[in-house]
C-alpha atoms as a PDB file:
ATOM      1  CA  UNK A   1       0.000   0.000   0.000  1.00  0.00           C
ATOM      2  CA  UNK A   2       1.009   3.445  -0.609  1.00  0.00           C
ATOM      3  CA  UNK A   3       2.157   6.279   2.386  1.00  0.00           C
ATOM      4  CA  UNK A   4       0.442   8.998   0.026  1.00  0.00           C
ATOM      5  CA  UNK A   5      -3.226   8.209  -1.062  1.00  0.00           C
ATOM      6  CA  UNK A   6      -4.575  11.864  -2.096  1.00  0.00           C
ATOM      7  CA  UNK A   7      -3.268  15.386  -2.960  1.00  0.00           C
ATOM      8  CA  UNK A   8      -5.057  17.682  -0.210  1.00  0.00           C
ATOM      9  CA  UNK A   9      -3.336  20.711  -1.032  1.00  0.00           C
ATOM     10  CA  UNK A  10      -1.169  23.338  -3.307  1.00  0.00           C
ATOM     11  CA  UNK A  11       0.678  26.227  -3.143  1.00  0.00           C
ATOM     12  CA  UNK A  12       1.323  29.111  -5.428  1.00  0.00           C
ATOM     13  CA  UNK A  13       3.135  32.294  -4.995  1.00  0.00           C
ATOM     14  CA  UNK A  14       1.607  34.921  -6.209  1.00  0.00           C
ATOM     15  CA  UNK A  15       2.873  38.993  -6.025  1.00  0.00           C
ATOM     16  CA  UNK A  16      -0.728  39.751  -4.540  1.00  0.00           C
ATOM     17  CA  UNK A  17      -2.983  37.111  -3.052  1.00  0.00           C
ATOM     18  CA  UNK A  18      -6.114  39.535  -3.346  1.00  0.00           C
ATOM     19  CA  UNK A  19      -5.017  40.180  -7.014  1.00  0.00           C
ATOM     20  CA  UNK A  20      -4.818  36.507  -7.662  1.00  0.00           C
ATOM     21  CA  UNK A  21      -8.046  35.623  -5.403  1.00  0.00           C
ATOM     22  CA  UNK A  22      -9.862  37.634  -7.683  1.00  0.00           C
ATOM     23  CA  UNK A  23      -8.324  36.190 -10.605  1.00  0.00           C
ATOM     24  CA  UNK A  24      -8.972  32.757 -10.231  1.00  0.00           C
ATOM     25  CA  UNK A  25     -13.375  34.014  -8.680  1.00  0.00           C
ATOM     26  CA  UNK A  26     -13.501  35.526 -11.840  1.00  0.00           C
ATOM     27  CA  UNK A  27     -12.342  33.600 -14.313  1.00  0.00           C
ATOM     28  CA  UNK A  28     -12.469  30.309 -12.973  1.00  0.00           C
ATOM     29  CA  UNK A  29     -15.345  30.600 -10.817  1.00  0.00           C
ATOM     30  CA  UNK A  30     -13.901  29.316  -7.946  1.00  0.00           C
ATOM     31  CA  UNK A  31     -14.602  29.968  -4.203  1.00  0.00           C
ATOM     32  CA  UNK A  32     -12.104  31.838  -2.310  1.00  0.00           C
ATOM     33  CA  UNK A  33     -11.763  30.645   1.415  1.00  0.00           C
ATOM     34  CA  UNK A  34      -9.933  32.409   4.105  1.00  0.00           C
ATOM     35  CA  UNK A  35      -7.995  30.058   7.068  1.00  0.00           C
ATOM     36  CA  UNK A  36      -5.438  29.802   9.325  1.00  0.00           C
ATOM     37  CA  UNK A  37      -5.509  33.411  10.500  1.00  0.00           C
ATOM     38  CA  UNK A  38      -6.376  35.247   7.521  1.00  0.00           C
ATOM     39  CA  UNK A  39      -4.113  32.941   4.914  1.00  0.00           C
ATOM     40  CA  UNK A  40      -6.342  32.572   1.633  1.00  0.00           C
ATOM     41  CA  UNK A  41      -6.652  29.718  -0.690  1.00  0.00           C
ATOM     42  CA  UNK A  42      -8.986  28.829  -3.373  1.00  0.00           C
ATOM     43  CA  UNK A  43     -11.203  25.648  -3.181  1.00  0.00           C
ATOM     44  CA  UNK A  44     -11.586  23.341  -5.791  1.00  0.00           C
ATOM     45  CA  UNK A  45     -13.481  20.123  -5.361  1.00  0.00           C
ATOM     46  CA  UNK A  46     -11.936  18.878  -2.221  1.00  0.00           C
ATOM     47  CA  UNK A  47      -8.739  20.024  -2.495  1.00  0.00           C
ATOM     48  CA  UNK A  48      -7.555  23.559  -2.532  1.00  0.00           C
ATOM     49  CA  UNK A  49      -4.822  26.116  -3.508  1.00  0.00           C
ATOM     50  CA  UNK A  50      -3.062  28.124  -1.098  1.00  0.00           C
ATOM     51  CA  UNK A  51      -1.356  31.565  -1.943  1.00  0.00           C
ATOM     52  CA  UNK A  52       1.491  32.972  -0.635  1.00  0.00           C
ATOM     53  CA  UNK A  53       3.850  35.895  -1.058  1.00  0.00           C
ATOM     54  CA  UNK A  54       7.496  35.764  -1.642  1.00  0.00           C
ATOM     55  CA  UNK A  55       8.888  35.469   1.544  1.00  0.00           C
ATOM     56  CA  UNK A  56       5.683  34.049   3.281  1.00  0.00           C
ATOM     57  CA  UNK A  57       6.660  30.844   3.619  1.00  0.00           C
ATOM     58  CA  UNK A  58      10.432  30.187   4.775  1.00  0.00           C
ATOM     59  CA  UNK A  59      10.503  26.618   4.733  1.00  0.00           C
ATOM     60  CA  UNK A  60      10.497  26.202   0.579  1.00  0.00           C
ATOM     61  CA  UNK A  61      12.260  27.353  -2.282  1.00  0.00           C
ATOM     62  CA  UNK A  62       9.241  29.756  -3.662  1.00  0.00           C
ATOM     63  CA  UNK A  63       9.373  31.675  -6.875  1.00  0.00           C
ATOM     64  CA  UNK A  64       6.280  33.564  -8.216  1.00  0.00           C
ATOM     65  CA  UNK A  65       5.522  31.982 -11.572  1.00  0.00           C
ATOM     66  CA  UNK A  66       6.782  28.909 -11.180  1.00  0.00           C
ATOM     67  CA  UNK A  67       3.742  26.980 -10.598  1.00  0.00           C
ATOM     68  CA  UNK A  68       1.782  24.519 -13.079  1.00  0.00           C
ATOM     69  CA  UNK A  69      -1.587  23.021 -11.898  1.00  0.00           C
ATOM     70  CA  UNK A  70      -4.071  21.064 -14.345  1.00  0.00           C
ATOM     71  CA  UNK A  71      -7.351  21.585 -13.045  1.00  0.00           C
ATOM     72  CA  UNK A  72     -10.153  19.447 -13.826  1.00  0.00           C
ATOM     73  CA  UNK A  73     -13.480  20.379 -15.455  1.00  0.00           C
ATOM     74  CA  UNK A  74     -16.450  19.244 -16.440  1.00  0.00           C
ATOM     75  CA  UNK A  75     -17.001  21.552 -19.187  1.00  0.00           C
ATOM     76  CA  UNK A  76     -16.051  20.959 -22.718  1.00  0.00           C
ATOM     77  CA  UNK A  77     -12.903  22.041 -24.270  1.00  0.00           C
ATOM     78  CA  UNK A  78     -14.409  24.515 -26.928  1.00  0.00           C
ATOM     79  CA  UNK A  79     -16.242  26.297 -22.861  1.00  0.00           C
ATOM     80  CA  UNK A  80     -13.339  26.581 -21.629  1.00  0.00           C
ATOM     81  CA  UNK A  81     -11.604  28.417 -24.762  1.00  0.00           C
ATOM     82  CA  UNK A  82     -14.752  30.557 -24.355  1.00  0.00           C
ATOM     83  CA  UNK A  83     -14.660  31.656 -20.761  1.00  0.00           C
ATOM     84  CA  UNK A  84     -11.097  32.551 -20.992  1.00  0.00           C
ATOM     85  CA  UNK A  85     -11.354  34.431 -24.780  1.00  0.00           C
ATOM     86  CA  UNK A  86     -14.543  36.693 -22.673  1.00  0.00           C
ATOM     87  CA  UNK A  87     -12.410  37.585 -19.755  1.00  0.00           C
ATOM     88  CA  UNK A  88      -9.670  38.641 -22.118  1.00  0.00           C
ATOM     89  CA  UNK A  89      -7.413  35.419 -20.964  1.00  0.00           C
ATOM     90  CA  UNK A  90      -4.436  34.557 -23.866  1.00  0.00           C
ATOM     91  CA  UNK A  91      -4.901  31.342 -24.638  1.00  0.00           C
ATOM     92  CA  UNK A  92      -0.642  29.520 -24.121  1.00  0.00           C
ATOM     93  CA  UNK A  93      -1.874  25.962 -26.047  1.00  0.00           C
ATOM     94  CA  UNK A  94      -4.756  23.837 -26.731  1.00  0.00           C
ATOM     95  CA  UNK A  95      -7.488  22.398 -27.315  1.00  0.00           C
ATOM     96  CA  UNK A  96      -4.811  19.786 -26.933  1.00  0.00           C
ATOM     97  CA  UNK A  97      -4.875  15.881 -26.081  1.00  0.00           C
ATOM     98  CA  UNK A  98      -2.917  14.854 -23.271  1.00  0.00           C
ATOM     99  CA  UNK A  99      -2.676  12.357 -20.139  1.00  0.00           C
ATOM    100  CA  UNK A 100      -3.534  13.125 -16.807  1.00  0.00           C
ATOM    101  CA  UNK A 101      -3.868  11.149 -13.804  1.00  0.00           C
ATOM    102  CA  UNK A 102      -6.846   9.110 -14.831  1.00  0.00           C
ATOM    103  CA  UNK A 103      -6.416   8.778 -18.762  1.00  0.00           C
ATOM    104  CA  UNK A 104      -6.856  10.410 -21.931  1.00  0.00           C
ATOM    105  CA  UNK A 105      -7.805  14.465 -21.164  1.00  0.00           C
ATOM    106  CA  UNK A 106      -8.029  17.271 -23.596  1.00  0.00           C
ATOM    107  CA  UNK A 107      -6.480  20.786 -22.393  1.00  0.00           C
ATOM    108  CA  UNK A 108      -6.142  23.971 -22.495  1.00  0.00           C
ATOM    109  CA  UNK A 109      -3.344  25.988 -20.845  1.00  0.00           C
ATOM    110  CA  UNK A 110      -2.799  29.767 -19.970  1.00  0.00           C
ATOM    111  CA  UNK A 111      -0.661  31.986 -17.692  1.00  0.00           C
ATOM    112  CA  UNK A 112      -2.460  33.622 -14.670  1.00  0.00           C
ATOM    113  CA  UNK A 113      -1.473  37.319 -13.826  1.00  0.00           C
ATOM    114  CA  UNK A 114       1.631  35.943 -12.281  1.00  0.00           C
ATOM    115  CA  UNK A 115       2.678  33.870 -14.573  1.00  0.00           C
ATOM    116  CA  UNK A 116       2.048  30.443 -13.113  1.00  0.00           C
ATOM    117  CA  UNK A 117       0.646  27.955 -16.066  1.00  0.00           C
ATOM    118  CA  UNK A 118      -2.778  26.528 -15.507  1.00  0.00           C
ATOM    119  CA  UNK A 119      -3.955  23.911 -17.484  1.00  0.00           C
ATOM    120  CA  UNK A 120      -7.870  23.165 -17.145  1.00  0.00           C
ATOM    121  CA  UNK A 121      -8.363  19.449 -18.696  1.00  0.00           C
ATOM    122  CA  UNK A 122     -11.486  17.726 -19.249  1.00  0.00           C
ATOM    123  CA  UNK A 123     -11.562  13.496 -19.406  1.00  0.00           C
ATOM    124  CA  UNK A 124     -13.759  12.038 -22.477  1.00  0.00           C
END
């Protein structure tokens, strides 16, 4: 049996977490959560992603940017390229068929304000 079974969290540095919270509300749609004393993360499913500033966190090697999360949706490729072309979102690659975790998902990548690549996959 495996130690690890699950993924319950990430972290991305980000130059403003309010910038970035609003960011990822708008354009992804999802739900901002505040913890741990004011730290701020955004929930997705039933994991989340934490944000951090430069500096925050002293125990890893941060960089703003240097992130790369593939989210999963539900919505079809040709949605996705929508919701990002109406918020004004440049469009790095895709439609494009790839693997992820589970099989066979197409994807489409971008850069968030800081730079940090997001892929948002769906599975067939």
């Amino acid at each position: 049996m495996p130690l690890v079974t699950a993924i319950d969290h990430i972290v991305l540095t980000v130059r403003d977490i309010e910038a970035a919270v609003a960011f990822y509300e708008q354009v992804l749609g999802v739900e901002a959560v505040t913890f741990a004393g004011g730290r701020r993360a955004l929930q997705v499913g039933d994991q989340k992603i934490n944000l951090q500033v430069l500096g925050q966190e002293t125990r890893n090697h941060a960089a703003i940017g240097c992130g790369d999360v593939c989210l999963v949706t539900e919505a079809a490729p040709e949605e996705v390229v929508a919701r990002l072309e109406a918020e004004g979102v440049a469009i790095v690659e895709g439609p494009v068929a790839k693997t992820g975790a589970r099989g066979a998902i197409t994807s489409v990548y971008f850069n968030d304000p800081d730079g940090n690549l997001i892929e948002v996959s769906s599975y067939g």
